[in-house]
C-alpha atoms as a PDB file:
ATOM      1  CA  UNK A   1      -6.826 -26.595  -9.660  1.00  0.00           C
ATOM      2  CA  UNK A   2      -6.654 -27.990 -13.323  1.00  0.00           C
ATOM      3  CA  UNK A   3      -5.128 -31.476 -13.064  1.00  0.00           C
ATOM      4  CA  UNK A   4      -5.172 -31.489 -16.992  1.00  0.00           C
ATOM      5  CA  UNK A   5      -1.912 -29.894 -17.060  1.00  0.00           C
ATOM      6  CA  UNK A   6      -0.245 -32.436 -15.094  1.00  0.00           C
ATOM      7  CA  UNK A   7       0.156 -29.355 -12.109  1.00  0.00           C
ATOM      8  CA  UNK A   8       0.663 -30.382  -8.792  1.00  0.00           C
ATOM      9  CA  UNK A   9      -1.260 -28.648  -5.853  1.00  0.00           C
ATOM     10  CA  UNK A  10      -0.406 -27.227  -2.131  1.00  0.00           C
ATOM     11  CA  UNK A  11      -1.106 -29.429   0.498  1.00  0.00           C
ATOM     12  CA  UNK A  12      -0.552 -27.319   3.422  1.00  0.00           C
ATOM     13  CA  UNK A  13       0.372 -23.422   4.179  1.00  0.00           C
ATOM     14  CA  UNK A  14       1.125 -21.624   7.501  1.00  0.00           C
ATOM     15  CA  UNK A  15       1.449 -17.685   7.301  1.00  0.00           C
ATOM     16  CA  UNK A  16       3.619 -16.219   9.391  1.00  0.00           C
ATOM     17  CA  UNK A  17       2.146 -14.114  12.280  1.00  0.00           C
ATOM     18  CA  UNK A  18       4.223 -10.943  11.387  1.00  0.00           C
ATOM     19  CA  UNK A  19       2.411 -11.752   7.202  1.00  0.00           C
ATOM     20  CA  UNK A  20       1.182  -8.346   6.605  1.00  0.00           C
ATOM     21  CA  UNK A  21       4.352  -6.585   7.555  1.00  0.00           C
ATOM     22  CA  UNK A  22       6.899  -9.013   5.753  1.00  0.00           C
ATOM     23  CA  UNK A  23       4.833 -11.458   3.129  1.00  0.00           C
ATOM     24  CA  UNK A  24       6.215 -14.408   4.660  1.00  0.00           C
ATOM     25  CA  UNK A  25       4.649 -17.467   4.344  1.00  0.00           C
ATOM     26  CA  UNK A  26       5.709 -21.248   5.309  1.00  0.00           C
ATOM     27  CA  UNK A  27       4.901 -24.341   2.779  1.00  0.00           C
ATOM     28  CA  UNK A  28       4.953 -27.183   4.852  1.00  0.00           C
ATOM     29  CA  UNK A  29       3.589 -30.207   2.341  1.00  0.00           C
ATOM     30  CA  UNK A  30       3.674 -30.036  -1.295  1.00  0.00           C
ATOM     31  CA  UNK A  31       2.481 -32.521  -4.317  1.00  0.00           C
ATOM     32  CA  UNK A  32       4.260 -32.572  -6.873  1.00  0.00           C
ATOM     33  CA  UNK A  33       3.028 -34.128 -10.294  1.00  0.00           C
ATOM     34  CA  UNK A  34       5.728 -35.063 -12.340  1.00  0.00           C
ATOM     35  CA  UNK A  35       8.222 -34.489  -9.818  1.00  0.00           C
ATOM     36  CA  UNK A  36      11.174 -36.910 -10.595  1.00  0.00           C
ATOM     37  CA  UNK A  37      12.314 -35.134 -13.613  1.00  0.00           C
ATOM     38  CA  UNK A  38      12.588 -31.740 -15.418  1.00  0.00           C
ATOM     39  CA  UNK A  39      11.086 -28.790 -13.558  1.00  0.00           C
ATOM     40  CA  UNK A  40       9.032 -30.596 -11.193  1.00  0.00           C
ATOM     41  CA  UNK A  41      12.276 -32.608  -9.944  1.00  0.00           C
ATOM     42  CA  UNK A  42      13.767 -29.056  -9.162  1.00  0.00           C
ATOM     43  CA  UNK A  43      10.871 -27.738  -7.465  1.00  0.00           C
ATOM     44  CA  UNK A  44      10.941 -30.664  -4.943  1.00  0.00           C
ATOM     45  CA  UNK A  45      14.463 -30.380  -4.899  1.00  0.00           C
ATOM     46  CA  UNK A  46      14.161 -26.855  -3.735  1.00  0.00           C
ATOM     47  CA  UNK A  47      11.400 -27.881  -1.367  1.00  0.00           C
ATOM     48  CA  UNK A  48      13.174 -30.397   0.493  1.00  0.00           C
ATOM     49  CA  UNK A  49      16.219 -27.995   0.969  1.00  0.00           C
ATOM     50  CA  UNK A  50      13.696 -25.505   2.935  1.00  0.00           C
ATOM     51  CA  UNK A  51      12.646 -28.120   4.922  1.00  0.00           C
ATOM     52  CA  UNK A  52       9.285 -29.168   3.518  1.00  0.00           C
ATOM     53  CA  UNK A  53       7.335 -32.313   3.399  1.00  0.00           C
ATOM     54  CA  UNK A  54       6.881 -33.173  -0.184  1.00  0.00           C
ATOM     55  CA  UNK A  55       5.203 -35.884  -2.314  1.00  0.00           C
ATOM     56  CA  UNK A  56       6.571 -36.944  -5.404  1.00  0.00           C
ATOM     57  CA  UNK A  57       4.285 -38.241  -8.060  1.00  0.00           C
ATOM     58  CA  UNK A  58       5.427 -39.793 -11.127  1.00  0.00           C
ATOM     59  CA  UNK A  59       4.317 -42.670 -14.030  1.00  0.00           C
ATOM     60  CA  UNK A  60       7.345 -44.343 -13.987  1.00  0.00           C
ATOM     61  CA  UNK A  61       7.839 -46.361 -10.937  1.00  0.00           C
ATOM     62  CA  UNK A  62      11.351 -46.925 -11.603  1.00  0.00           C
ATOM     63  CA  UNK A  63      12.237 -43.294 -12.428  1.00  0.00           C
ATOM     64  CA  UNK A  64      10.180 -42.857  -8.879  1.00  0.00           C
ATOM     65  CA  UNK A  65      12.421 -45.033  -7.147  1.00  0.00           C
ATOM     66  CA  UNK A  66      15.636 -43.264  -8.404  1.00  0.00           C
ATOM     67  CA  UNK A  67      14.458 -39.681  -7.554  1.00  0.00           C
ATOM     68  CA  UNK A  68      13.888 -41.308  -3.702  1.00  0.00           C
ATOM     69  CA  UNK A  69      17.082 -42.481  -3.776  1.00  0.00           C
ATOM     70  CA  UNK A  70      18.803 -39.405  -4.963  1.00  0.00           C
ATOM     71  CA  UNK A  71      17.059 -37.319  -2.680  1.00  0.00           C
ATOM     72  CA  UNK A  72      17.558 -39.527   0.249  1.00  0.00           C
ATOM     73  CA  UNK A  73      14.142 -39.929   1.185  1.00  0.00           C
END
């Protein structure tokens, strides 16, 4: 993984034991770089709705602290 681009990475994946019949796979833990705003706020958005375990990484602490407290985390 390039951590140039400011790209977040997958922590953890468990493939379903039916995978080569219907290409499901679980994401369990996620980190996501630049996660409290723009399109990395709506990916862990998305994640949390499925259920995941996801961490949020930011530069602003304060902009950190409001994305936990929007999310409920």
């Amino acid at each position: 993984m390039d951590s140039s681009a400011g790209e977040g990475g997958l922590l953890g994946l468990a493939f379903e034991p039916a995978f080569r019949t219907n290409g499901f796979f679980y994401v369990y833990y996620v980190s996501i770089t630049g996660g409290t705003r723009s399109i990395g706020r709506g990916m862990a958005d998305a994640f949390l709705a499925e259920g995941a375990k996801v961490v949020v990484n930011g530069r602003d602490e304060e902009k950190g602290q409001q994305c936990l407290r929007e999310m409920n985390a």
